[in-house]
Protein backbone atom coordinates (compact mmCIF):
# COMPACT_ATOMS: atom_id res chain seq x y z
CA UNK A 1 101.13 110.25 41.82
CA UNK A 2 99.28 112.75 44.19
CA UNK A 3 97.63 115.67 42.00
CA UNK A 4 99.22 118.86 42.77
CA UNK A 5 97.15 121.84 43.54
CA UNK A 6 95.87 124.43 40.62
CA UNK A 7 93.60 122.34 39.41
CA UNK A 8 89.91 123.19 38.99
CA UNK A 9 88.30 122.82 42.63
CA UNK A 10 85.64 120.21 43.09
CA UNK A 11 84.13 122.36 45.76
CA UNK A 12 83.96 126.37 45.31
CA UNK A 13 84.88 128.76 48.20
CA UNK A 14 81.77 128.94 50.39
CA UNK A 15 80.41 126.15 49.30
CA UNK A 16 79.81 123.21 52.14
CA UNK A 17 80.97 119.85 51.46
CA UNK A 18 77.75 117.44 50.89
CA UNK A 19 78.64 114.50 52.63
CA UNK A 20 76.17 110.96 51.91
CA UNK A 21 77.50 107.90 54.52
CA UNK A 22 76.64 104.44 52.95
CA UNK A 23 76.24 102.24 55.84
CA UNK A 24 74.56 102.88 59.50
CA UNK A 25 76.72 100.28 61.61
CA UNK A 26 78.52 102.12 64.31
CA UNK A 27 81.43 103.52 63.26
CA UNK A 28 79.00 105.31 60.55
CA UNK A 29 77.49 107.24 63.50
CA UNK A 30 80.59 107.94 65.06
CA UNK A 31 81.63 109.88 62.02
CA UNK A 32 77.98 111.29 61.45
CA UNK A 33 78.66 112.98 65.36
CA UNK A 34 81.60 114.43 63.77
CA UNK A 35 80.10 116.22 60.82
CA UNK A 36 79.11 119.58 62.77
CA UNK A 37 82.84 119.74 63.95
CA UNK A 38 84.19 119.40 60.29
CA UNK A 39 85.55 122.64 59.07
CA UNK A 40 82.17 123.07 56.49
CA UNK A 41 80.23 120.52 56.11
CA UNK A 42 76.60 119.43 55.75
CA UNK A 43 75.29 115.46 56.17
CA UNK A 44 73.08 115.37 53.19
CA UNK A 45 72.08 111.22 52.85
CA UNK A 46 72.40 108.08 54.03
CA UNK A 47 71.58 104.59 52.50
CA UNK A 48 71.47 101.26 53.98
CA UNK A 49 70.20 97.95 53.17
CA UNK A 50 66.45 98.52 54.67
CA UNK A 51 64.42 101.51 54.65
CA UNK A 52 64.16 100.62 58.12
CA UNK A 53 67.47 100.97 59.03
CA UNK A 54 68.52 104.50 56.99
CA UNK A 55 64.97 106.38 58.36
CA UNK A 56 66.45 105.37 62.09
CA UNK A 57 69.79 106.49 61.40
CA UNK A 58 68.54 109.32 60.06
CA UNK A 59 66.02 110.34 62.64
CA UNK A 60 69.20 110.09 65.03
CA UNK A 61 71.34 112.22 62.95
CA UNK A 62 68.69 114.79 60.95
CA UNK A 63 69.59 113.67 57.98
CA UNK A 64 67.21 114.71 55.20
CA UNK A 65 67.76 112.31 52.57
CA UNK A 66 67.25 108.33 53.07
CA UNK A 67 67.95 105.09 50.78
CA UNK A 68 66.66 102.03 51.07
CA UNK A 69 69.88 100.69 48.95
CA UNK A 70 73.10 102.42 47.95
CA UNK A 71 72.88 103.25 44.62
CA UNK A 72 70.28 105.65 44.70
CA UNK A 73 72.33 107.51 47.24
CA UNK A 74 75.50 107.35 44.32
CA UNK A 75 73.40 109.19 41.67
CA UNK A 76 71.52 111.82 44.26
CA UNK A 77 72.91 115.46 42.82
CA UNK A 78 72.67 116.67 46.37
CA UNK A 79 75.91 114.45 47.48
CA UNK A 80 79.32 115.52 46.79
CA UNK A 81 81.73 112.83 48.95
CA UNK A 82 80.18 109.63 50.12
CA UNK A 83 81.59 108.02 53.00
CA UNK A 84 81.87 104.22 52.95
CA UNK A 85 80.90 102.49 56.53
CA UNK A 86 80.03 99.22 55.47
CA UNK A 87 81.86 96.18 56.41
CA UNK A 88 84.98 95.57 54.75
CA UNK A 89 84.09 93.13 51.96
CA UNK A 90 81.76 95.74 50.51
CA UNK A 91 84.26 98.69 49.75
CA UNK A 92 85.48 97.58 46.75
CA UNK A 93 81.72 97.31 44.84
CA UNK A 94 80.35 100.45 46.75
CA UNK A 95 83.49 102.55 46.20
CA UNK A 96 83.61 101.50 42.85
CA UNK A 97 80.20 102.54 42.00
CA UNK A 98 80.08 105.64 43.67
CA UNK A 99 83.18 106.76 41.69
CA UNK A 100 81.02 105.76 38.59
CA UNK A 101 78.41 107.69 39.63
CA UNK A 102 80.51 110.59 39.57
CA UNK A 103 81.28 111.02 43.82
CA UNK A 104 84.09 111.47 45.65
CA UNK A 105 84.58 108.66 48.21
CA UNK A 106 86.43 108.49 51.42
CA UNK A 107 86.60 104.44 52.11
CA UNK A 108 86.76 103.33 55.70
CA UNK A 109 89.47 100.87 56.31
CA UNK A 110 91.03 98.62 55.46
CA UNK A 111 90.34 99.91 52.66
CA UNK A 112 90.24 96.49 50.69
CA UNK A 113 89.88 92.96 51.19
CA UNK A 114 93.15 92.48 49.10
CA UNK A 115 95.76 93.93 47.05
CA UNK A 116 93.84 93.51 43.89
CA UNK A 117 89.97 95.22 44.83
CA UNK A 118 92.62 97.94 46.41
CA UNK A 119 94.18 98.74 42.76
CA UNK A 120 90.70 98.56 40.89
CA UNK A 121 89.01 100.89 43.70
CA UNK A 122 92.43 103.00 42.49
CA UNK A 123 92.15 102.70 38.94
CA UNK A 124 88.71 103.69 38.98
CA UNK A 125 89.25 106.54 40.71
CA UNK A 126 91.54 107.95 37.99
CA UNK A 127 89.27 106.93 35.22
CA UNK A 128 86.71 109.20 37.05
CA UNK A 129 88.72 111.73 38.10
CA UNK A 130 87.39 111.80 41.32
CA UNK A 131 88.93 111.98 44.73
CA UNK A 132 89.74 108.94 46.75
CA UNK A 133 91.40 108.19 50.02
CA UNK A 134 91.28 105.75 52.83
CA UNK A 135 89.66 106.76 55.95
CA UNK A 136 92.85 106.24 58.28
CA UNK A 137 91.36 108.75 61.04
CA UNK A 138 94.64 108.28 62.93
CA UNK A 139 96.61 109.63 60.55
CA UNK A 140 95.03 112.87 60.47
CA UNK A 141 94.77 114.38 64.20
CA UNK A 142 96.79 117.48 65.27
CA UNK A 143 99.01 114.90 67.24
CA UNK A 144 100.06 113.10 64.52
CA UNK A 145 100.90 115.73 62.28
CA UNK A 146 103.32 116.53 65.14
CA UNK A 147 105.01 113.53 65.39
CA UNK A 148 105.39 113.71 61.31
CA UNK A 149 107.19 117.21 62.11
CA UNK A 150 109.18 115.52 64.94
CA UNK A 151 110.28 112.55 63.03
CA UNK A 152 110.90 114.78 59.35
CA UNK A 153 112.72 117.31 61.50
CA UNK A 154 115.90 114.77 62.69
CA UNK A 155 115.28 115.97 65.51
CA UNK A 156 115.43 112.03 67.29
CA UNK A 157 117.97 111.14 64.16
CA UNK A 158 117.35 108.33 62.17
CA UNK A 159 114.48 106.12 62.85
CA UNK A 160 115.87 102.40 63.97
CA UNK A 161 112.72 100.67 65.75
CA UNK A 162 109.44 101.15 65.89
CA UNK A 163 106.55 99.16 67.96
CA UNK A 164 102.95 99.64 68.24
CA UNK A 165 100.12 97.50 69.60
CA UNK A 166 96.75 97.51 69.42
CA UNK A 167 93.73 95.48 71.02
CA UNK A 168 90.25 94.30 72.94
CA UNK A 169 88.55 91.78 73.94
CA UNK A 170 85.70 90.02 71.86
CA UNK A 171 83.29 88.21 72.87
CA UNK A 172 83.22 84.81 70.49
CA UNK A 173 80.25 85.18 68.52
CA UNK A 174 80.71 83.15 64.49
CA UNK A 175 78.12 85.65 63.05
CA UNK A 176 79.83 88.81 64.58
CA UNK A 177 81.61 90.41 61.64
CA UNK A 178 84.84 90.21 63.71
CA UNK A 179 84.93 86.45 63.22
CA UNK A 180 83.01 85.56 60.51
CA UNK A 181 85.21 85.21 57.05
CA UNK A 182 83.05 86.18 54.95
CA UNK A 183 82.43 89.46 56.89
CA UNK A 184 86.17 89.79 56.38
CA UNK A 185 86.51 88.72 59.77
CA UNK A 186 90.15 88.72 61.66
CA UNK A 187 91.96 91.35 63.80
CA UNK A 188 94.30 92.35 61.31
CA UNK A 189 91.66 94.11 58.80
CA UNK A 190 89.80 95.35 61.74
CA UNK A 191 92.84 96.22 64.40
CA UNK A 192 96.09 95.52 63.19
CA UNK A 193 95.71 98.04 60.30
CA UNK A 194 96.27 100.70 62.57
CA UNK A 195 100.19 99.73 63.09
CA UNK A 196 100.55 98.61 59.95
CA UNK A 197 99.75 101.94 59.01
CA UNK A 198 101.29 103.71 61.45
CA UNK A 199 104.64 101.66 60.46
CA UNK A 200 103.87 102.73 57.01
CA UNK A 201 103.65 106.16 57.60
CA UNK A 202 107.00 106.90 59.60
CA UNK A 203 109.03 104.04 57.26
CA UNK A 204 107.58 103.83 54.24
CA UNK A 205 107.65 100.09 52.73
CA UNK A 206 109.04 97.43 53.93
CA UNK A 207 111.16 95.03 52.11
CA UNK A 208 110.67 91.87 54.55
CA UNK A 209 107.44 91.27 56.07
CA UNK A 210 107.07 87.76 58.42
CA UNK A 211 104.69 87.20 60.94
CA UNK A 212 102.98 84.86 63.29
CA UNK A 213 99.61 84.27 64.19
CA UNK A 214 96.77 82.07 66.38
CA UNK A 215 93.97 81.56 64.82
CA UNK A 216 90.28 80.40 66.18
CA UNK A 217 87.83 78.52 65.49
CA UNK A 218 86.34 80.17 62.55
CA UNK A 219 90.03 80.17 60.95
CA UNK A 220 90.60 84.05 61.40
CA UNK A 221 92.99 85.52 62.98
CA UNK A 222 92.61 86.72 66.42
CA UNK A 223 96.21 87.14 67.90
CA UNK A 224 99.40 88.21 65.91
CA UNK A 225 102.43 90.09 65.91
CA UNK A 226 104.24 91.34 62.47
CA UNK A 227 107.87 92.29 61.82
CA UNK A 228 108.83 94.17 59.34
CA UNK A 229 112.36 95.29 58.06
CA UNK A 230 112.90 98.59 56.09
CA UNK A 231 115.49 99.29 53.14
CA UNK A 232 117.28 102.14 55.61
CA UNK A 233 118.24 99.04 58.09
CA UNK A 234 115.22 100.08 60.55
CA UNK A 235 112.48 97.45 61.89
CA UNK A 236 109.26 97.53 63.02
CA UNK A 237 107.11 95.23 64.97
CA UNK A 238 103.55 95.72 65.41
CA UNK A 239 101.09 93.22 67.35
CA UNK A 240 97.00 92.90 67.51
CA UNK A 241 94.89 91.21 69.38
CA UNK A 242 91.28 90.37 69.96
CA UNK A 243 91.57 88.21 72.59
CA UNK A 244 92.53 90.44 75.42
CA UNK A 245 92.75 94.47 76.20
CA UNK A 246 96.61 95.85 76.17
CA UNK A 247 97.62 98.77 76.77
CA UNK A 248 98.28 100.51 73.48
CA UNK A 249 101.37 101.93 73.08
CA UNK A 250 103.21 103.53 70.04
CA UNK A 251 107.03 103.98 70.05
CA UNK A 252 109.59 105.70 67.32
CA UNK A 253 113.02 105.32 67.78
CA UNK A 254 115.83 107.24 66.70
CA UNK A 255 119.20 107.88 66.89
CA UNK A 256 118.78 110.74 68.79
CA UNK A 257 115.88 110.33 70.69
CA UNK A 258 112.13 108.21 71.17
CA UNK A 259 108.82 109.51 70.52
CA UNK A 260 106.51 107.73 73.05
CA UNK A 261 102.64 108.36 72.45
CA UNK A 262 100.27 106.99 75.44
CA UNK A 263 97.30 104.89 75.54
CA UNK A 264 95.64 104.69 73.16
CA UNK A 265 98.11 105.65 70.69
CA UNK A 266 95.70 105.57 67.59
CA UNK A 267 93.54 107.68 69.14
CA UNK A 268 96.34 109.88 70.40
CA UNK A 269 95.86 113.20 72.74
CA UNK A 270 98.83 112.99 74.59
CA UNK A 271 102.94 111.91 73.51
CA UNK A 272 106.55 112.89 75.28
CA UNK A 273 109.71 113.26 73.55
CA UNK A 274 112.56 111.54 75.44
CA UNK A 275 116.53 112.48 74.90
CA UNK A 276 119.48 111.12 76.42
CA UNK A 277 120.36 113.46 79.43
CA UNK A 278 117.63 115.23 79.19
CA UNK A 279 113.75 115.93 80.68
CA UNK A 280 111.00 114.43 78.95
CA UNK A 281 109.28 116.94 76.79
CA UNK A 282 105.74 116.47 77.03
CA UNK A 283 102.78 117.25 74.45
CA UNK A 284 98.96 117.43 74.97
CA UNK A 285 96.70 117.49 72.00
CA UNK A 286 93.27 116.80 73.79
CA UNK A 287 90.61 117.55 71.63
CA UNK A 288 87.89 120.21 72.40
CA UNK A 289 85.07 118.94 70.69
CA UNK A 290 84.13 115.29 68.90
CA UNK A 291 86.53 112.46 68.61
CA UNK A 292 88.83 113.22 65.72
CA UNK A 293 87.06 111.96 62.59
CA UNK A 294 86.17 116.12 61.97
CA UNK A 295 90.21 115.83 61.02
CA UNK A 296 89.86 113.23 57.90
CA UNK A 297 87.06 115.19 56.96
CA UNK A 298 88.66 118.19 56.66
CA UNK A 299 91.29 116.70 54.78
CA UNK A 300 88.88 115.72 52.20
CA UNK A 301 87.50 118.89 51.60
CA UNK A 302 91.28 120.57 51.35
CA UNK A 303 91.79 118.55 49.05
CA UNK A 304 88.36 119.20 46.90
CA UNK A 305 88.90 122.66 47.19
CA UNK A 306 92.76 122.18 45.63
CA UNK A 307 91.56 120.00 42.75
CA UNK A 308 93.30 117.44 44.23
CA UNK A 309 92.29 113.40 43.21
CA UNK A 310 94.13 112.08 46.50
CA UNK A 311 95.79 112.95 49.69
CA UNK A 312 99.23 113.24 50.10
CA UNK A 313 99.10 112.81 54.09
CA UNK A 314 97.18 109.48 52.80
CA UNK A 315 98.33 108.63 49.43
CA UNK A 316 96.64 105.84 47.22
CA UNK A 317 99.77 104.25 46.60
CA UNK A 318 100.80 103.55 50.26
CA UNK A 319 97.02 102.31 50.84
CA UNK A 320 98.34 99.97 48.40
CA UNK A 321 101.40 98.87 49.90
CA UNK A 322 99.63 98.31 53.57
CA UNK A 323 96.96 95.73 52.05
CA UNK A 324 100.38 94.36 49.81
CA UNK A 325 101.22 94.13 53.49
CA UNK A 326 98.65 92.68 55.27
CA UNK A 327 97.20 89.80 52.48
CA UNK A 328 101.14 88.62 52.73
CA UNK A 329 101.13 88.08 56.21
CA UNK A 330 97.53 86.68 56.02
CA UNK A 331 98.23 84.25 53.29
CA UNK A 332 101.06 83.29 55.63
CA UNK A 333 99.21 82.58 58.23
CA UNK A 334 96.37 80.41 56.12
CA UNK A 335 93.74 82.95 56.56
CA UNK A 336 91.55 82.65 53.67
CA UNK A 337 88.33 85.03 52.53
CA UNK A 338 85.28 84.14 50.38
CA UNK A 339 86.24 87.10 47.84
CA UNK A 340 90.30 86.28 47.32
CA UNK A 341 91.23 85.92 43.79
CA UNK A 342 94.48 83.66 44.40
């Protein structure tokens, strides 16, 4: 259950949020760009696996305090929320022991590598008391929330189909974490999270997932499309791919009316309403400055400053239901990982 507000803040008025990233791969610098666009908030750390690695990153993005390891970035006093940028099939130790530690941790998805890291990351974030949520970007941009207001509104009736796609190509390399299994390689932990998600969010959880799948030569999965049917009658079906470069589309469906958000629709700026009989009603949310991870971020520290232990745009239980999601369709399709338990 989400923790309502009128609890004792984590962070006091004024104060900035302290943010450590544990990681230095790219999407860690993409989100250490975003920092001076957050609402308030400082980059305070950053470990990696070499010294090497964490003075570079932090000569790139002044960052004042450096780890040659992650734990020593868990205990420093100067860190408040650490942001989780490694590959996928370290969240669950990292997040676990920065909770231990006593940080807050925004995880970068997917969040897990199954179901069952996802509910430990969970339960130790409640034996902690410390604020945890999954770093669906997405999610949080001023687009989306208008959508969600759209959608919770009636104002296109009741939802009946939804579709979204998402894609690239990549170059075929067995060491590159995107096809190497025991980087958690696949485009459904990497890609395909994104519509799950974004199914998730609009029609809660499914109660029939099926899907099918091609998968290469290191036994991942590289091409794929999901279905997914709801207990309101509604389906959804969601595709990935990382053998070619769609354009991404996202579509809601209503009774009423479709919400149609443009390429790339999980990076959204721009979406039309469409009605039978009438004009098009179009919406621009372009950003003015960064990319949109400044949005996750500020989420975060709403939340700190509320006393809150989770998000309720991005609740801990439906980060559970998505990787329920996703290992069912992946133990479908044969796709096995060093770290599964069953």
């Amino acid at each position: 259950m989400v923790t309502e507000p009128g609890n004792t803040p984590f962070i006091q008025p004024g104060q900035p949020v302290r943010w450590g990233i544990i990681g230095t791969g790219k999407i860690a610098g993409i989100f250490a760009n975003d920092i001076p666009h957050a609402d308030n908030a400082t980059l305070q750390a950053v470990g990696s696996r070499s010294q090497a690695s964490a003075n570079a990153f932090g000569d790139t993005y002044n960052i004042p305090r450096r780890y040659d390891g992650y734990e020593d970035l868990a205990n420093d006093p100067e860190v408040d929320v650490v942001y989780v940028a490694t590959p996928h099939p370290a969240h669950h130790d990292v997040t676990i022991m920065c909770l231990e530690a006593g940080k807050h941790v925004l995880c970068e998805k997917s969040f897990a590598m199954n179901a069952a890291e996802a509910q430990e990351m969970i339960d130790a974030a409640k034996k902690n008391n410390r604020f945890l949520m999954e770093a669906m970007w997405t999610r949080f941009r001023p687009l989306m929330y208008k959508v969600r207001e759209i959608v919770n509104s009636g104002e296109v009736g009741e939802v009946q189909f939804l579709t979204a796609n998402i894609g690239w190509t990549a170059t075929f390399d067995p060491e590159f974490r995107l096809y190497a299994p025991e980087l958690g390689g696949g485009g459904l932990l990497d890609a395909g999270v994104y519509p799950v998600s974004f199914a998730s969010m609009v029609l809660g959880k499914p109660d029939q997932v099926c899907g099918v799948a091609t998968l290469g030569q290191t036994n991942v999965d590289e091409n794929a499309i999901i279905a997914m049917h709801y207990p309101s009658g509604a389906v959804a079906s969601v595709g990935f791919t990382i053998r070619s470069s769609p354009v991404s589309l996202g579509m809601i469906c209503g009774t009423r009316g479709t919400i149609l958000i443009d390429h790339d629709w999980h990076r959204p700026t721009t979406f039309s309403l469409r009605k039978p009989g009438e004009e098009p009603q179009h919406f621009d949310y372009t950003l003015k400055a960064g990319v949109g991870y400044q949005f996750e971020m500020n989420e975060v520290e709403r939340c700190l400053r509320e006393g809150r232990t989770e998000s309720d745009v991005m609740p801990l239980s439906e980060t559970l239901t998505i990787m329920e999601t996703m290992e069912s369709v992946l133990r479908e399709w044969g796709v096995r990982y060093p770290s599964d338990r069953n």
